[in-house]
Protein backbone atom coordinates (compact mmCIF):
# COMPACT_ATOMS: atom_id res chain seq x y z
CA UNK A 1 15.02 3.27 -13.87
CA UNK A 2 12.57 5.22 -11.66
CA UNK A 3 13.65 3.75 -8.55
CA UNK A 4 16.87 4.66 -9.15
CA UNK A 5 16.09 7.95 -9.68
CA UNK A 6 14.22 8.46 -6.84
CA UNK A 7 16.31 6.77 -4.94
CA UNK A 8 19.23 9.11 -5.72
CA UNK A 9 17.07 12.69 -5.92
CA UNK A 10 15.24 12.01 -2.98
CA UNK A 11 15.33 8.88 -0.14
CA UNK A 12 19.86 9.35 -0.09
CA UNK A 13 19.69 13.26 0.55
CA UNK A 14 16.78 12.91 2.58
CA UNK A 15 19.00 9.75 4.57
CA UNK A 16 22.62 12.43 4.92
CA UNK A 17 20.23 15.10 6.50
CA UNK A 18 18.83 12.71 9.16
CA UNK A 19 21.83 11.61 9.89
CA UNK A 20 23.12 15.33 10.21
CA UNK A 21 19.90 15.90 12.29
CA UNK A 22 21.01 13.18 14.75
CA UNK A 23 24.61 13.81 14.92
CA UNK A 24 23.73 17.45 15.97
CA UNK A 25 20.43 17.06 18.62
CA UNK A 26 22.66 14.53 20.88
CA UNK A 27 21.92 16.25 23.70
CA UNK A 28 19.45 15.52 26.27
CA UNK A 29 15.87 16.59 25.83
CA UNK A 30 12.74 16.11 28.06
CA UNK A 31 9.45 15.28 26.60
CA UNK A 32 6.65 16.21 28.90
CA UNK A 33 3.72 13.68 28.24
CA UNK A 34 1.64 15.51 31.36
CA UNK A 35 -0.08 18.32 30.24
CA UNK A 36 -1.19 19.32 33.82
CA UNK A 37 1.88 17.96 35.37
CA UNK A 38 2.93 21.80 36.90
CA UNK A 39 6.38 22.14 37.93
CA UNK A 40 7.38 17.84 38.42
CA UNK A 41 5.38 16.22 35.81
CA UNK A 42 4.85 12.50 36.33
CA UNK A 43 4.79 11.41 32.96
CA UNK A 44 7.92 12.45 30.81
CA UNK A 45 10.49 10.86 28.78
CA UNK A 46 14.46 11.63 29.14
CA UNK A 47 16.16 11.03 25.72
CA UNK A 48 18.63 13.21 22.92
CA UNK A 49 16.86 15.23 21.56
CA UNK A 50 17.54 13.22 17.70
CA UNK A 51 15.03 10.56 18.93
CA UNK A 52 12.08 12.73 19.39
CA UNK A 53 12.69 14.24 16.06
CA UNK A 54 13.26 10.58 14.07
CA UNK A 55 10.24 9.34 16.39
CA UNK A 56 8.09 12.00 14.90
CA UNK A 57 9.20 11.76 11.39
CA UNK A 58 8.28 8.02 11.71
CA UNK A 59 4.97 8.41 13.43
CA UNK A 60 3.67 10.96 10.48
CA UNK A 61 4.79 8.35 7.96
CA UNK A 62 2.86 5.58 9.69
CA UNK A 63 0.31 7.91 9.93
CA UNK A 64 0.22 9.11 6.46
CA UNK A 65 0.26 5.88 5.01
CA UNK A 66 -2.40 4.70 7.18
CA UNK A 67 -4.81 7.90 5.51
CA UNK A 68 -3.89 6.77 2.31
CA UNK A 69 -4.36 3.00 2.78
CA UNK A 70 -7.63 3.81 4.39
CA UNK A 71 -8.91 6.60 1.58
CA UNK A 72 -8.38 4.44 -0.96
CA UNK A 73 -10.25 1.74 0.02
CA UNK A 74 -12.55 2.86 -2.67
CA UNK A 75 -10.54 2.06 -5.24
CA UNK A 76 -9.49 -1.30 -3.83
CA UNK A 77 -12.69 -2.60 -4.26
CA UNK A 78 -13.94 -1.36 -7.43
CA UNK A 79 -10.44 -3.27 -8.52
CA UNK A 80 -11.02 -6.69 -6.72
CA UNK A 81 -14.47 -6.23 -8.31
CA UNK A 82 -13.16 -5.66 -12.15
CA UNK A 83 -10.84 -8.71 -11.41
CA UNK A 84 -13.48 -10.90 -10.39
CA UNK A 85 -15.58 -9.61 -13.19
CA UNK A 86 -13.13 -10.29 -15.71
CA UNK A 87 -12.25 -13.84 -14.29
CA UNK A 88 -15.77 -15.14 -14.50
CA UNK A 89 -15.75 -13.50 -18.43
CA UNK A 90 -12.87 -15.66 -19.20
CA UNK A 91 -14.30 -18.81 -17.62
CA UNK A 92 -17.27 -18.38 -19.68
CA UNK A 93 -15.23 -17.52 -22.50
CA UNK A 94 -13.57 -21.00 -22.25
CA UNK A 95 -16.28 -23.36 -21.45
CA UNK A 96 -18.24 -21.08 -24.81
CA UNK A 97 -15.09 -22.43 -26.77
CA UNK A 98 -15.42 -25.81 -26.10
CA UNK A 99 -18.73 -25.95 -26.73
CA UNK A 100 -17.93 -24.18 -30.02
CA UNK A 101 -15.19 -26.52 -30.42
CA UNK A 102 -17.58 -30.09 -29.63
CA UNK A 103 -20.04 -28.89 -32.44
CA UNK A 104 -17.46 -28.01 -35.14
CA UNK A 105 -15.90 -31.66 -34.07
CA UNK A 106 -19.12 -33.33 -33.97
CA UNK A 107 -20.22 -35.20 -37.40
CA UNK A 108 -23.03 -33.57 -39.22
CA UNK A 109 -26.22 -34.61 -38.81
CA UNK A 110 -27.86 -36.08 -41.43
CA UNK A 111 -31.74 -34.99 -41.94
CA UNK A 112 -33.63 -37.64 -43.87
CA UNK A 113 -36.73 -36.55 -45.88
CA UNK A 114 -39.97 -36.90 -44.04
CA UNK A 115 -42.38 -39.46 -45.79
């Protein structure tokens, strides 16, 4: 239900205005990569100008994610360790049942009066 909402508030208007973005910038833009390059930089790149924008928009979202990965790394672990603490409290759980369960099985034992 979510994912459709989100879906249709937010990722297909955010799709129609790339699209409009890249329709529009189809003309040919230069990105100087040379910072000291002076009048004929050596290192550029010749492409519309829509590529450079959707390049960007994808490098900040690698980017971002990568932050967020990497600042929750915290949480991660305190989660692996709950999950490993609450798998060894159900093994011992089970093997504390069957123990339970081989004395309630077991015949009583029968104490016979010391002479």
């Amino acid at each position: 239900m979510w994912r459709r909402l989100v879906l249709g508030l937010v990722i297909l208007p955010l799709a129609a205005l790339l699209v409009a973005l890249a329709v529009v910038n189809r003309k040919t833009a230069i990105l100087v990569l040379d910072p000291f390059g002076g009048v004929e930089p050596r290192l550029s790149l010749e492409a519309p100008l829509f590529l450079f924008l959707l390049g960007a928009f994808a490098l900040g979202l690698i980017v971002g994610g990568i932050a967020t990965w990497l600042s929750q790394g915290k949480w991660r672990r305190t989660a692996r360790a709950g999950a490993r603490e609450a798998r060894d409290l159900r093994r011992q759980t089970s093997r504390l049942e069957k123990e339970l369960e081989g004395l309630h099985s077991a015949p009583p034992r029968v104490r016979l009066p010391a002479d």
